[in-house]
Protein backbone atom coordinates (compact mmCIF):
# COMPACT_ATOMS: atom_id res chain seq x y z
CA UNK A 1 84.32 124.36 90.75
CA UNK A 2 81.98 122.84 88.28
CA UNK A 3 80.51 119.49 88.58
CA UNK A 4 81.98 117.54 86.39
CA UNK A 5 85.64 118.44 87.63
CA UNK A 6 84.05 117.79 91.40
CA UNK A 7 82.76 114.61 90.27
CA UNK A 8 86.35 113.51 88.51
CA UNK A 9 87.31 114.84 92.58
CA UNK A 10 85.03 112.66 94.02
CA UNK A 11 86.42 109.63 91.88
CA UNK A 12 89.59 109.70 92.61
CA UNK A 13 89.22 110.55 96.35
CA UNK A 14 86.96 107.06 95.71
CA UNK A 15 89.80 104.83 94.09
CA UNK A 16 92.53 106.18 96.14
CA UNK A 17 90.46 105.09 99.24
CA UNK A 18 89.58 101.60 97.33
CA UNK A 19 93.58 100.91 97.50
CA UNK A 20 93.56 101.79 101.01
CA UNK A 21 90.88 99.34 101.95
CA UNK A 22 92.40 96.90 99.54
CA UNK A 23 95.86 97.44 101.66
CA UNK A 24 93.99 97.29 104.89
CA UNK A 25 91.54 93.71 104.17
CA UNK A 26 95.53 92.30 103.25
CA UNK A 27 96.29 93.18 106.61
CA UNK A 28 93.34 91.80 108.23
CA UNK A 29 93.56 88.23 106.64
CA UNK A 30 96.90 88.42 107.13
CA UNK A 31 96.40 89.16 110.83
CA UNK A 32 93.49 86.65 110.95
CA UNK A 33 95.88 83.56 109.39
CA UNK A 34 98.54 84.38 112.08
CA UNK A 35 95.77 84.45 114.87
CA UNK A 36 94.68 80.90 114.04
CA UNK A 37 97.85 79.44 114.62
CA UNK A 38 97.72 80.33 118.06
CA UNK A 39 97.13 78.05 120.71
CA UNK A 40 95.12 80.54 122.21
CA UNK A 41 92.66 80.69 119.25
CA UNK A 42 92.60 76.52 119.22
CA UNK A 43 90.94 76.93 122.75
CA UNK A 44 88.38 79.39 121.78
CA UNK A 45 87.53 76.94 118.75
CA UNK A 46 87.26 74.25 121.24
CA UNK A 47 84.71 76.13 123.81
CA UNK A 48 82.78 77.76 121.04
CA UNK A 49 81.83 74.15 119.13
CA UNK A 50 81.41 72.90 122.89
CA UNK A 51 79.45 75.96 123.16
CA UNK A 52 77.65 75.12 120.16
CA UNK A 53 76.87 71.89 121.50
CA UNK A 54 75.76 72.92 124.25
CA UNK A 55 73.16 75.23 122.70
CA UNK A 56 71.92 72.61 120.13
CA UNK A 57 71.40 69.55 123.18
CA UNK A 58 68.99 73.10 124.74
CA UNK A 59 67.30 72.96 121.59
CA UNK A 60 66.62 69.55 121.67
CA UNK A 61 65.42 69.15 124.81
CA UNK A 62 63.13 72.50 124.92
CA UNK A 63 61.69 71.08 121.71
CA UNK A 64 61.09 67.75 123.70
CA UNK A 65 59.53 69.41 126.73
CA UNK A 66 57.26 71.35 124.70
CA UNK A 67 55.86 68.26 122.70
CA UNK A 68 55.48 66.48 126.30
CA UNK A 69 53.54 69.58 127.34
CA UNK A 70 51.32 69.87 124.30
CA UNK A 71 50.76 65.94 124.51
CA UNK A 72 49.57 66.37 128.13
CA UNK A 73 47.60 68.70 127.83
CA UNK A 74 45.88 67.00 124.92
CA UNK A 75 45.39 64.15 126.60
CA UNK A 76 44.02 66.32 130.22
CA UNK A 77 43.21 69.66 128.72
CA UNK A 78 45.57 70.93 131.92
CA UNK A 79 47.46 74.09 131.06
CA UNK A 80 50.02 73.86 133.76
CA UNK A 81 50.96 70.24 134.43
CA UNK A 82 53.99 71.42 135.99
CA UNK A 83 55.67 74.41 136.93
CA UNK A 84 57.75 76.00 134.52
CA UNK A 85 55.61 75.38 131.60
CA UNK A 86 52.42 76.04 130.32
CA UNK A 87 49.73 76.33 127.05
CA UNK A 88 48.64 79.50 125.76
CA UNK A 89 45.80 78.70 123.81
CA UNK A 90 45.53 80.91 120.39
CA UNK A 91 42.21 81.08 118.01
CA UNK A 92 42.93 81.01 114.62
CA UNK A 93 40.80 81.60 111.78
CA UNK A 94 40.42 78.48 108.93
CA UNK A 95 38.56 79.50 105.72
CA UNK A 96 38.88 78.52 101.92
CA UNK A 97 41.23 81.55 100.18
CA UNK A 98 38.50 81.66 97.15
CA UNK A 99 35.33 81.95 99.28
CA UNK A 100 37.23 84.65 101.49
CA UNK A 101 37.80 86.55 98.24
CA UNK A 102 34.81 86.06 96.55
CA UNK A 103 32.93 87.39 100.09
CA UNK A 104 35.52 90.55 99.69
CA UNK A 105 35.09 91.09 96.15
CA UNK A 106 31.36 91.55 96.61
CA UNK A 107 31.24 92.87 100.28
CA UNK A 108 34.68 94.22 101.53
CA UNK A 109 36.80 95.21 98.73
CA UNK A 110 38.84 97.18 101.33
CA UNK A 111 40.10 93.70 102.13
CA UNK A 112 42.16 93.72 98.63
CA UNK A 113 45.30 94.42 98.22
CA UNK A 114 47.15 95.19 94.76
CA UNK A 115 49.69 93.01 94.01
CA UNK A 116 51.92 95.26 92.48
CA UNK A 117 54.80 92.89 91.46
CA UNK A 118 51.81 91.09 88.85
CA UNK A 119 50.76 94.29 88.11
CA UNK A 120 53.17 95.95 87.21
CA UNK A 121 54.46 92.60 85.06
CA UNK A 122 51.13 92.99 83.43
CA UNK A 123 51.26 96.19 82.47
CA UNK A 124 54.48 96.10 81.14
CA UNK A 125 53.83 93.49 79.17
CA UNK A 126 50.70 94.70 77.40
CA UNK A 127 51.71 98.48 77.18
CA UNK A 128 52.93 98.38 73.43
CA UNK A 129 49.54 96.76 72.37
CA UNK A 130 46.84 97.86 75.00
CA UNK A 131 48.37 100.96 77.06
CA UNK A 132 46.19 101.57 80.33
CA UNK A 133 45.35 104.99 80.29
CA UNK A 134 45.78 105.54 84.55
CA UNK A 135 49.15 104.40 83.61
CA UNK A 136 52.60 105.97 82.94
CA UNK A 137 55.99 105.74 82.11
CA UNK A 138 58.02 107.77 84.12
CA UNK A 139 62.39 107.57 83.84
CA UNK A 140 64.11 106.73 86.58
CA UNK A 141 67.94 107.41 86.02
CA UNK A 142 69.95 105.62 88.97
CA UNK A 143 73.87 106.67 89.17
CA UNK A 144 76.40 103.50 88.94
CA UNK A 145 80.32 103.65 89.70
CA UNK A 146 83.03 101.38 87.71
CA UNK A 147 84.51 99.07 89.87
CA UNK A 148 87.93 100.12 88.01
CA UNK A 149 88.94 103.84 88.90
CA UNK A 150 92.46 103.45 87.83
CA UNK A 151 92.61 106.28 85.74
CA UNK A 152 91.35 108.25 88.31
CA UNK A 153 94.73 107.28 90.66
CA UNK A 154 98.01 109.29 91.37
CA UNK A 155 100.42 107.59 89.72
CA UNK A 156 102.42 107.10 92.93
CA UNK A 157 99.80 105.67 95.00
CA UNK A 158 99.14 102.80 92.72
């Protein structure tokens, strides 16, 4: 078979399959409205926004508990005040961005990373008038599929 008639195949194995799932989501919202009208499905509403609740008041209150903590041990420098919680102290570093660069630029270039996204932006935009010569233009096809296969259909099954 060549590929063109395997493709035209292909495409209307896709759009007769695209009506099925069509069919199918119908039944599931249909399904899904009936489901709601239970009384059954008014419970589990109920429990999962108490559930909900339940989880945000946890939230709260670990939030709380962890400022308490962090103010304690501020105040003592203790890193158990209690049981059940603690500090983990962490070092991190604080520099100024343009003196860490300018220290990389002149003694750890490894440190630099190309920012490809501004690069590339770059480069397109001054290729017409200033081409880099490292730098080329390469296609890149990419296939796409119509949303509308109708023509590809059975006349019966549509």
């Amino acid at each position: 078979m060549q590929e063109i008639e395997l493709l035209q195949e292909k495409l209307k194995e896709l759009a007769a399959l695209n009506i099925h799932y069509e069919h199918a989501k119908v039944k599931v919202e249909t399904a899904e409205n009936k489901l709601h009208d239970l009384p059954e499905y008014q419970v589990l509403g109920k429990a999962s926004e108490k559930a909900q609740g339940v989880r945000d008041a946890i939230a709260s209150l670990r939030t709380e508990i962890n400022e308490l903590t962090l103010e304690i041990y501020q105040e003592t420098g203790e890193k158990k005040p209690v049981n059940g919680v603690g500090i983990r102290v962490y070092k991190k570093l604080v520099y100024d961005p343009t003196d860490a660069f300018d220290y990389c630029m002149e003694s750890l270039p490894a440190a630099l990373k190309l920012d490809k996204r501004t690069f590339e932006k770059y480069v397109k935009g001054v290729q017409e008038v200033q081409p880099l010569d490292f730098v080329s233009t390469k296609e890149n096809p990419r296939p796409t599929i119509d949303r509308d296969l109708g023509e590809y259909l059975e006349p019966s099954t549509s």
